[in-house]
C-alpha atoms as a PDB file:
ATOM      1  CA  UNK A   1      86.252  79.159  95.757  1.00  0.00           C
ATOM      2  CA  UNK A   2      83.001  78.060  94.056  1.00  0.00           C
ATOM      3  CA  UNK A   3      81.090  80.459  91.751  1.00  0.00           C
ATOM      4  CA  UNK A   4      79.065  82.654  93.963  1.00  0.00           C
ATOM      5  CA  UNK A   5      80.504  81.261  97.250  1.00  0.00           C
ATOM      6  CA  UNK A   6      82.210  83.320 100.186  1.00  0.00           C
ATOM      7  CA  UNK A   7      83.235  80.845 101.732  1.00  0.00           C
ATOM      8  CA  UNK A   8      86.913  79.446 101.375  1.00  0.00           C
ATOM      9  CA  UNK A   9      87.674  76.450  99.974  1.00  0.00           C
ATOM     10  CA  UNK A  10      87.136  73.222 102.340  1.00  0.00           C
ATOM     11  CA  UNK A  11      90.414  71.424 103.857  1.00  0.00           C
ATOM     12  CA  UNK A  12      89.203  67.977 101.252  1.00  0.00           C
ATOM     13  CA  UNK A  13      89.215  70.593  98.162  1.00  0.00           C
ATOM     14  CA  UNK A  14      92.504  72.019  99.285  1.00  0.00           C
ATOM     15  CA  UNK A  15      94.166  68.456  99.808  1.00  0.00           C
ATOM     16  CA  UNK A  16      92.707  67.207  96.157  1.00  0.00           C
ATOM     17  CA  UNK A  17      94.680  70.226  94.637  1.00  0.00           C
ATOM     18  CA  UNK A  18      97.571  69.794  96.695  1.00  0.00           C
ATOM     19  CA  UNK A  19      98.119  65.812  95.502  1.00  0.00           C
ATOM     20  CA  UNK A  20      97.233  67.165  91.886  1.00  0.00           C
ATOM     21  CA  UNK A  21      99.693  67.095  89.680  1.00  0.00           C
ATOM     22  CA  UNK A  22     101.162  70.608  90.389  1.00  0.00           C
ATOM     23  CA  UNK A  23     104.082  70.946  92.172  1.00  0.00           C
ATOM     24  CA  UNK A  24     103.271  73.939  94.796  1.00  0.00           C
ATOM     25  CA  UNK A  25     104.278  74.211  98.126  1.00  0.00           C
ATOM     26  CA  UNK A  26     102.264  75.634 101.335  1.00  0.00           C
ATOM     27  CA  UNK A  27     103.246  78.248 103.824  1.00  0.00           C
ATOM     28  CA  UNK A  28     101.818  79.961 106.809  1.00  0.00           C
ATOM     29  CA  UNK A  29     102.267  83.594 107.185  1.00  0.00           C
ATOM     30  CA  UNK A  30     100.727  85.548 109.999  1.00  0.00           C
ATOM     31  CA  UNK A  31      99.046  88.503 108.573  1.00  0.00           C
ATOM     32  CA  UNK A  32     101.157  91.124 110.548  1.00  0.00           C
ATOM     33  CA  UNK A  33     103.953  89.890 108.576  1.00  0.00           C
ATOM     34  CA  UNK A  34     102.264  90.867 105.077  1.00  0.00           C
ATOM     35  CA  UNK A  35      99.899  93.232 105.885  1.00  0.00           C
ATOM     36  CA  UNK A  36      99.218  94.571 102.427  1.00  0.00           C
ATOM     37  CA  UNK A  37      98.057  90.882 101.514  1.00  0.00           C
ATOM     38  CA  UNK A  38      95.882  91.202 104.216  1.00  0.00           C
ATOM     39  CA  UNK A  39      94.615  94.540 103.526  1.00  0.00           C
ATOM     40  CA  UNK A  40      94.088  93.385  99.906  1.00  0.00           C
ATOM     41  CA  UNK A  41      92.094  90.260 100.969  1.00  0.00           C
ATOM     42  CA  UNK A  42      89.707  92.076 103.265  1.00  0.00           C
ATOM     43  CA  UNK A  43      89.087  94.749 100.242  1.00  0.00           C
ATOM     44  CA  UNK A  44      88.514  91.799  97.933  1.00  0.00           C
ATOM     45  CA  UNK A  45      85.965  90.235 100.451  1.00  0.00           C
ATOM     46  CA  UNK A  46      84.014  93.814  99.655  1.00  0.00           C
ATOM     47  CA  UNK A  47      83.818  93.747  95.805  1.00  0.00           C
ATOM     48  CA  UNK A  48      81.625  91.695  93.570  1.00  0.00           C
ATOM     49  CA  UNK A  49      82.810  88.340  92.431  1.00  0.00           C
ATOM     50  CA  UNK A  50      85.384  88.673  89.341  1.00  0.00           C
ATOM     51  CA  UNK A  51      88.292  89.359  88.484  1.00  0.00           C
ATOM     52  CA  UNK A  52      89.570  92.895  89.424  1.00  0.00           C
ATOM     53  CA  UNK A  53      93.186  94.758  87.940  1.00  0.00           C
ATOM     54  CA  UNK A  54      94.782  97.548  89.278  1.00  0.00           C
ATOM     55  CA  UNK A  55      97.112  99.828  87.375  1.00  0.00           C
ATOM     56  CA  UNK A  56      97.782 101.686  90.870  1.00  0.00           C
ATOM     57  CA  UNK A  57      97.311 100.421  94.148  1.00  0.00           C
ATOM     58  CA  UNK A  58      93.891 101.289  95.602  1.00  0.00           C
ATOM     59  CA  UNK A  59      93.543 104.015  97.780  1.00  0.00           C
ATOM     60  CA  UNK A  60      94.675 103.519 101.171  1.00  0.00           C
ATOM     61  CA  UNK A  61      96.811 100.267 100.333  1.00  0.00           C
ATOM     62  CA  UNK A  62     100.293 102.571  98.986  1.00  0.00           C
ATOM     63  CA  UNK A  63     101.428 102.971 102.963  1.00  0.00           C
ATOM     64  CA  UNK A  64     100.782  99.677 103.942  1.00  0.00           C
ATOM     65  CA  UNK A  65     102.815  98.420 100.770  1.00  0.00           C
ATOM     66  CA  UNK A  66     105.730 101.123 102.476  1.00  0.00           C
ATOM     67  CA  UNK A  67     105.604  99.888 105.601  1.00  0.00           C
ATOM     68  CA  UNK A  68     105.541  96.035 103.939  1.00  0.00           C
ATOM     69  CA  UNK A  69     108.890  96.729 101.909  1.00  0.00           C
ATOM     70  CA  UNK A  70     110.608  98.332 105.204  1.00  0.00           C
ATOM     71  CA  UNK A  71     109.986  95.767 107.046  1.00  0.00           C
ATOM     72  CA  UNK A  72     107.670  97.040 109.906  1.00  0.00           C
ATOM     73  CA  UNK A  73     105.487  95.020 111.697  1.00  0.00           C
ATOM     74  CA  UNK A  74     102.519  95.273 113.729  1.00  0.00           C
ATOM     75  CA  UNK A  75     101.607  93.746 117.260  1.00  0.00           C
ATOM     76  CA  UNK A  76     100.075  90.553 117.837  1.00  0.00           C
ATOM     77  CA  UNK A  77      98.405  90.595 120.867  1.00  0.00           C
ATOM     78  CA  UNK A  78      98.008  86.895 122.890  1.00  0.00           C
ATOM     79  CA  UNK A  79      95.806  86.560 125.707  1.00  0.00           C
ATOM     80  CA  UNK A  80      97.026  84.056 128.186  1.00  0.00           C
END
């Protein structure tokens, strides 16, 4: 993301990086599947810009990482 910006990174940036040089690979993962990722993300999207370490998980993330490593997952719910 840009300095300052919220935003994520536009679909151009991402292909630019992509055909870079690197050698990466992209997958989807619904965020039921890693919910600690997603918990982590929408924490992030709260903090000021930088970089942030954690010697413990933050509070409230430790059961989520639980249920993550046992393999429970949470509902999806589709309207048709």
């Amino acid at each position: 993301m840009a300095e300052g910006s919220r935003s994520p990174p536009s679909p151009a940036l991402i292909r630019v990086y992509w055909k870079s040089s690197w050698d990466c690979s992209i997958f989807h993962v619904f965020r039921e599947v890693n919910f600690a990722a997603n918990s982590l993300a929408k924490m992030g999207h709260e903090m000021e810009m930088g970089i942030h370490c954690f010697v413990l998980p933050p509070g409230g993330i430790t059961g989520v990482l639980q249920e993550d490593r046992d393999g429970l997952l949470g509902s999806r719910l589709i309207y048709v």
